[in-house]
C-alpha atoms as a PDB file:
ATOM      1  CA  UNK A   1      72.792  75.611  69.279  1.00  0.00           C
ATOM      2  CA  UNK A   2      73.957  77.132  72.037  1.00  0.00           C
ATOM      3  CA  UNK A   3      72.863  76.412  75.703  1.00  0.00           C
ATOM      4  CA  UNK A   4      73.268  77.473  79.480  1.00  0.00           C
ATOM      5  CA  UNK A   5      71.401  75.045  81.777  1.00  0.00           C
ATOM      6  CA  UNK A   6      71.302  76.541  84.984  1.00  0.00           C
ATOM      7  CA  UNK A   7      70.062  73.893  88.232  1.00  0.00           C
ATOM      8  CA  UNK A   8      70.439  73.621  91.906  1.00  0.00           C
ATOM      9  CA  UNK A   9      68.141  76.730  92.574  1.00  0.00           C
ATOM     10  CA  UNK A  10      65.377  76.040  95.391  1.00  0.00           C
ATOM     11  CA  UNK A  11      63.820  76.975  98.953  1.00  0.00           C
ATOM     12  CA  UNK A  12      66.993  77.088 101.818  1.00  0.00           C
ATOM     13  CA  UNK A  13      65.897  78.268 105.208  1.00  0.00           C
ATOM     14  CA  UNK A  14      68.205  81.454 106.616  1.00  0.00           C
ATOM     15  CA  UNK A  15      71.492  79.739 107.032  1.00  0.00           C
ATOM     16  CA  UNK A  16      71.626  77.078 104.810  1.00  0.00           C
ATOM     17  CA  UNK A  17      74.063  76.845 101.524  1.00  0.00           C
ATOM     18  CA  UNK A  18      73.159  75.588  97.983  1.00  0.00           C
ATOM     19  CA  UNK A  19      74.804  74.836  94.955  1.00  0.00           C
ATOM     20  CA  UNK A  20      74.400  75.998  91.487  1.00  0.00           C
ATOM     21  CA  UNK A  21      75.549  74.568  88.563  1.00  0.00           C
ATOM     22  CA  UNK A  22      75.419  75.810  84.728  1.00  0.00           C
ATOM     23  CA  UNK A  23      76.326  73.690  82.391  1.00  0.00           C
ATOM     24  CA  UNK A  24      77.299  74.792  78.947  1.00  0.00           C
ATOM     25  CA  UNK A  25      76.813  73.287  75.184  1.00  0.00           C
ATOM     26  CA  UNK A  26      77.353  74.615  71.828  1.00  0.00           C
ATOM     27  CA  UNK A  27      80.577  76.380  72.851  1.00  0.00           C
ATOM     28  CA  UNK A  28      83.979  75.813  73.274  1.00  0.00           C
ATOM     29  CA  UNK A  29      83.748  76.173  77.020  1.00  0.00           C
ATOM     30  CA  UNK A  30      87.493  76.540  77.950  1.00  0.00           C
ATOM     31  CA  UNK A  31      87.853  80.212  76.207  1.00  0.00           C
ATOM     32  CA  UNK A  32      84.344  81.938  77.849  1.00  0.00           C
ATOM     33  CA  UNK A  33      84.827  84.066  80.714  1.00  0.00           C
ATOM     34  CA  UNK A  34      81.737  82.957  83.160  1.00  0.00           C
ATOM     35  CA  UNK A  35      79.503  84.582  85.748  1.00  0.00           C
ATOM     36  CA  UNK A  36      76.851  84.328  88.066  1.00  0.00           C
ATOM     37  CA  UNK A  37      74.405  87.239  88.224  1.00  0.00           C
ATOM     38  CA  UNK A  38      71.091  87.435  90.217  1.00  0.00           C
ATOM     39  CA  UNK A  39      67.908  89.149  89.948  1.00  0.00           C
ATOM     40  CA  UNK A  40      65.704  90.538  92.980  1.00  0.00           C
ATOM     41  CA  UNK A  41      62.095  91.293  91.694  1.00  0.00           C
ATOM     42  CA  UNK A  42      62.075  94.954  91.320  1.00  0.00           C
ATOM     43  CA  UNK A  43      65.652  95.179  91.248  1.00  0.00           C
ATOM     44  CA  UNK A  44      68.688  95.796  88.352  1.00  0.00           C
ATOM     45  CA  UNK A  45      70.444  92.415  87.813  1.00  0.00           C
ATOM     46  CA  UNK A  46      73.950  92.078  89.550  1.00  0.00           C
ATOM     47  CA  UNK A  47      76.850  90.536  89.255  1.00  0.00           C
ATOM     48  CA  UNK A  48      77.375  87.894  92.012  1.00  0.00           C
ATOM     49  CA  UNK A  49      80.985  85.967  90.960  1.00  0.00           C
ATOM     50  CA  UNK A  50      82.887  85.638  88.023  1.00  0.00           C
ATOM     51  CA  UNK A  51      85.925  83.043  87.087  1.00  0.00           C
ATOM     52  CA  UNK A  52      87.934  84.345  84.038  1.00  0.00           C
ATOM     53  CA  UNK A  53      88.738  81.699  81.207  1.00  0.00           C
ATOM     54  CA  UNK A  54      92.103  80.871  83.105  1.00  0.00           C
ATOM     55  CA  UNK A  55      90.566  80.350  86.483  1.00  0.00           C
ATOM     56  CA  UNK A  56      90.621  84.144  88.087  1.00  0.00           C
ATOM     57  CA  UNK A  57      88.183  84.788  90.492  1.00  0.00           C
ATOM     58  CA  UNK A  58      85.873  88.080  91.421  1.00  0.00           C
ATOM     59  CA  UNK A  59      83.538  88.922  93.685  1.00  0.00           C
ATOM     60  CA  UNK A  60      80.820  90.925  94.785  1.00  0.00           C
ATOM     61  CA  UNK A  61      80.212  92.297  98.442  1.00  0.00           C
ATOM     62  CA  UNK A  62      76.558  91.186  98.465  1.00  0.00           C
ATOM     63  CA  UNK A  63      78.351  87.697  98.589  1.00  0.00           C
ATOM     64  CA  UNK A  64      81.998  87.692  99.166  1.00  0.00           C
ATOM     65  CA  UNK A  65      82.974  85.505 101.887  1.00  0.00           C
ATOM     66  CA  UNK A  66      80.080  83.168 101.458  1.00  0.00           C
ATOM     67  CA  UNK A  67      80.126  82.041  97.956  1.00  0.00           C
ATOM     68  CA  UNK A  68      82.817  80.080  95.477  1.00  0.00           C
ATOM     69  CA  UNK A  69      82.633  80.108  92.097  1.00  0.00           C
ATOM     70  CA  UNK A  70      84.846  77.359  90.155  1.00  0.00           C
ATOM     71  CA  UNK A  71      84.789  76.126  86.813  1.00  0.00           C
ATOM     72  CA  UNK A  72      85.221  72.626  85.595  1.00  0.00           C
ATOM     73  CA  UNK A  73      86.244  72.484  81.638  1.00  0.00           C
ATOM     74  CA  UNK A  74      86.186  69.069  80.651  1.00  0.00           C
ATOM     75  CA  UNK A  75      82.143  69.454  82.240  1.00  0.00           C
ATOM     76  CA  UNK A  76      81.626  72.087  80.764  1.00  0.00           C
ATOM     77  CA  UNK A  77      80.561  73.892  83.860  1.00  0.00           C
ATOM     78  CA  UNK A  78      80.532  76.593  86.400  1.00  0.00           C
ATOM     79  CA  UNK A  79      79.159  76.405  89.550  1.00  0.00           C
ATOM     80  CA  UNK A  80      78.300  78.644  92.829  1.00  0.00           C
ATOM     81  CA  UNK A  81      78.671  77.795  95.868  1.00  0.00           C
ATOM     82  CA  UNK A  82      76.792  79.761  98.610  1.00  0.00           C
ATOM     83  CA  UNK A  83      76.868  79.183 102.191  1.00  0.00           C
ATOM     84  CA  UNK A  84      74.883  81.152 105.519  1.00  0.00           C
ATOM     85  CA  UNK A  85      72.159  82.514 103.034  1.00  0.00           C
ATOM     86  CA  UNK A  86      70.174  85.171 103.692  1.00  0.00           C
ATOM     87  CA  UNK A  87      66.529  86.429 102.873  1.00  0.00           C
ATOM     88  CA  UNK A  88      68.349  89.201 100.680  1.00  0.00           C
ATOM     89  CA  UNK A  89      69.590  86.357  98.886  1.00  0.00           C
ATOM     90  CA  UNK A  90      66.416  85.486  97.428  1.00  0.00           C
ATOM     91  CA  UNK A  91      66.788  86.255  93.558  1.00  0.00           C
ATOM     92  CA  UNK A  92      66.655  84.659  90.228  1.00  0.00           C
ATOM     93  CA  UNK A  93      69.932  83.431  89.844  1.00  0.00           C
ATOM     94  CA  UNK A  94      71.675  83.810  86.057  1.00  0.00           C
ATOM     95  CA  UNK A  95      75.038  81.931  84.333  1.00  0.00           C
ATOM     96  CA  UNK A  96      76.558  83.629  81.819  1.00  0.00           C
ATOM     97  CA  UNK A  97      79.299  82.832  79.355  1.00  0.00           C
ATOM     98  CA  UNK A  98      81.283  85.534  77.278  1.00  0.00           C
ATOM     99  CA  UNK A  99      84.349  85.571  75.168  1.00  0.00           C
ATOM    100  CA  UNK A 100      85.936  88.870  73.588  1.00  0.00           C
ATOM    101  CA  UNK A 101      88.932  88.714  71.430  1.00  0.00           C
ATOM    102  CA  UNK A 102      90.107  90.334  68.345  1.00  0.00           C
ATOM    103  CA  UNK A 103      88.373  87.329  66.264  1.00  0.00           C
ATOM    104  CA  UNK A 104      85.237  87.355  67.794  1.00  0.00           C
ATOM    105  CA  UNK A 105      82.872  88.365  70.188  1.00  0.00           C
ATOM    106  CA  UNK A 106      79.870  86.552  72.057  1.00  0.00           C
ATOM    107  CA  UNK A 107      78.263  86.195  75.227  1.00  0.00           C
ATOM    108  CA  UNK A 108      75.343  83.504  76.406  1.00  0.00           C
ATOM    109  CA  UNK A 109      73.102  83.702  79.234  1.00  0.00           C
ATOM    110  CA  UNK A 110      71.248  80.722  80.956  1.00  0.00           C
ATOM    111  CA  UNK A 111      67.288  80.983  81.690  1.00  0.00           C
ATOM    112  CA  UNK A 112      67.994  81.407  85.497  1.00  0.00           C
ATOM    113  CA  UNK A 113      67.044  79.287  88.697  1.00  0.00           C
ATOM    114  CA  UNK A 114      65.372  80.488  91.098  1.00  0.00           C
ATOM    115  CA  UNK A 115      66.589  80.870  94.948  1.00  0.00           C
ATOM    116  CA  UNK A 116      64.522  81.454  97.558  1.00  0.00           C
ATOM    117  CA  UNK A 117      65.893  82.183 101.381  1.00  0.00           C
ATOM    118  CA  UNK A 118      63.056  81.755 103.908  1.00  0.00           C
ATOM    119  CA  UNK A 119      61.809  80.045 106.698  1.00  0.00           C
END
């Protein structure tokens, strides 16, 4: 059975940084492509950062320059990194693992954390 455990999700005041972790089971790990995604209420769910199977990173503007994603194989897990948070930050936060290759095709997604920017 496959799982994404998201965790590190929580109340930061305006400012602050927080960690999220995903970690991953039922999968080879090492071959997924990963991702963090979020979710505003009333809003589409976006890409936030995504590390490639080999270690390349990406981006989006809503958080480039204040987040890191990074991976950690023999864990089994990605995690984000945010720093000097914002109330637009507030979101359900999602991990997602995917793998596409001429053999086989999947992709996983965690239950989301939640993240909550306030003071």
């Amino acid at each position: 059975q496959v799982q994404l455990v998201e965790s590190g999700g929580g109340l930061v005041q305006p400012g602050g940084s927080l960690r999220l972790s995903c970690a991953a089971s039922g999968i080879v790990f090492s071959i997924y492509n990963a991702g963090w995604y979020r979710q505003a209420p009333g809003k589409q769910r976006e890409l936030v950062a995504a590390i490639t199977s080999g270690g390349s990173t990406n981006y989006a503007n809503s958080l480039k320059g204040r987040s890191t994603i990074s991976r950690d194989n023999a864990k089994n897990t990605v995690y984000l990194h945010m720093n000097n948070l914002r109330p637009e930050d507030t979101a359900v936060y999602y991990c997602n693992a995917a793998v596409s290759n001429p053999f086989f095709k999947n992709d996983f997604w965690g239950q989301g954390t939640q993240v909550t920017v306030s003071s």
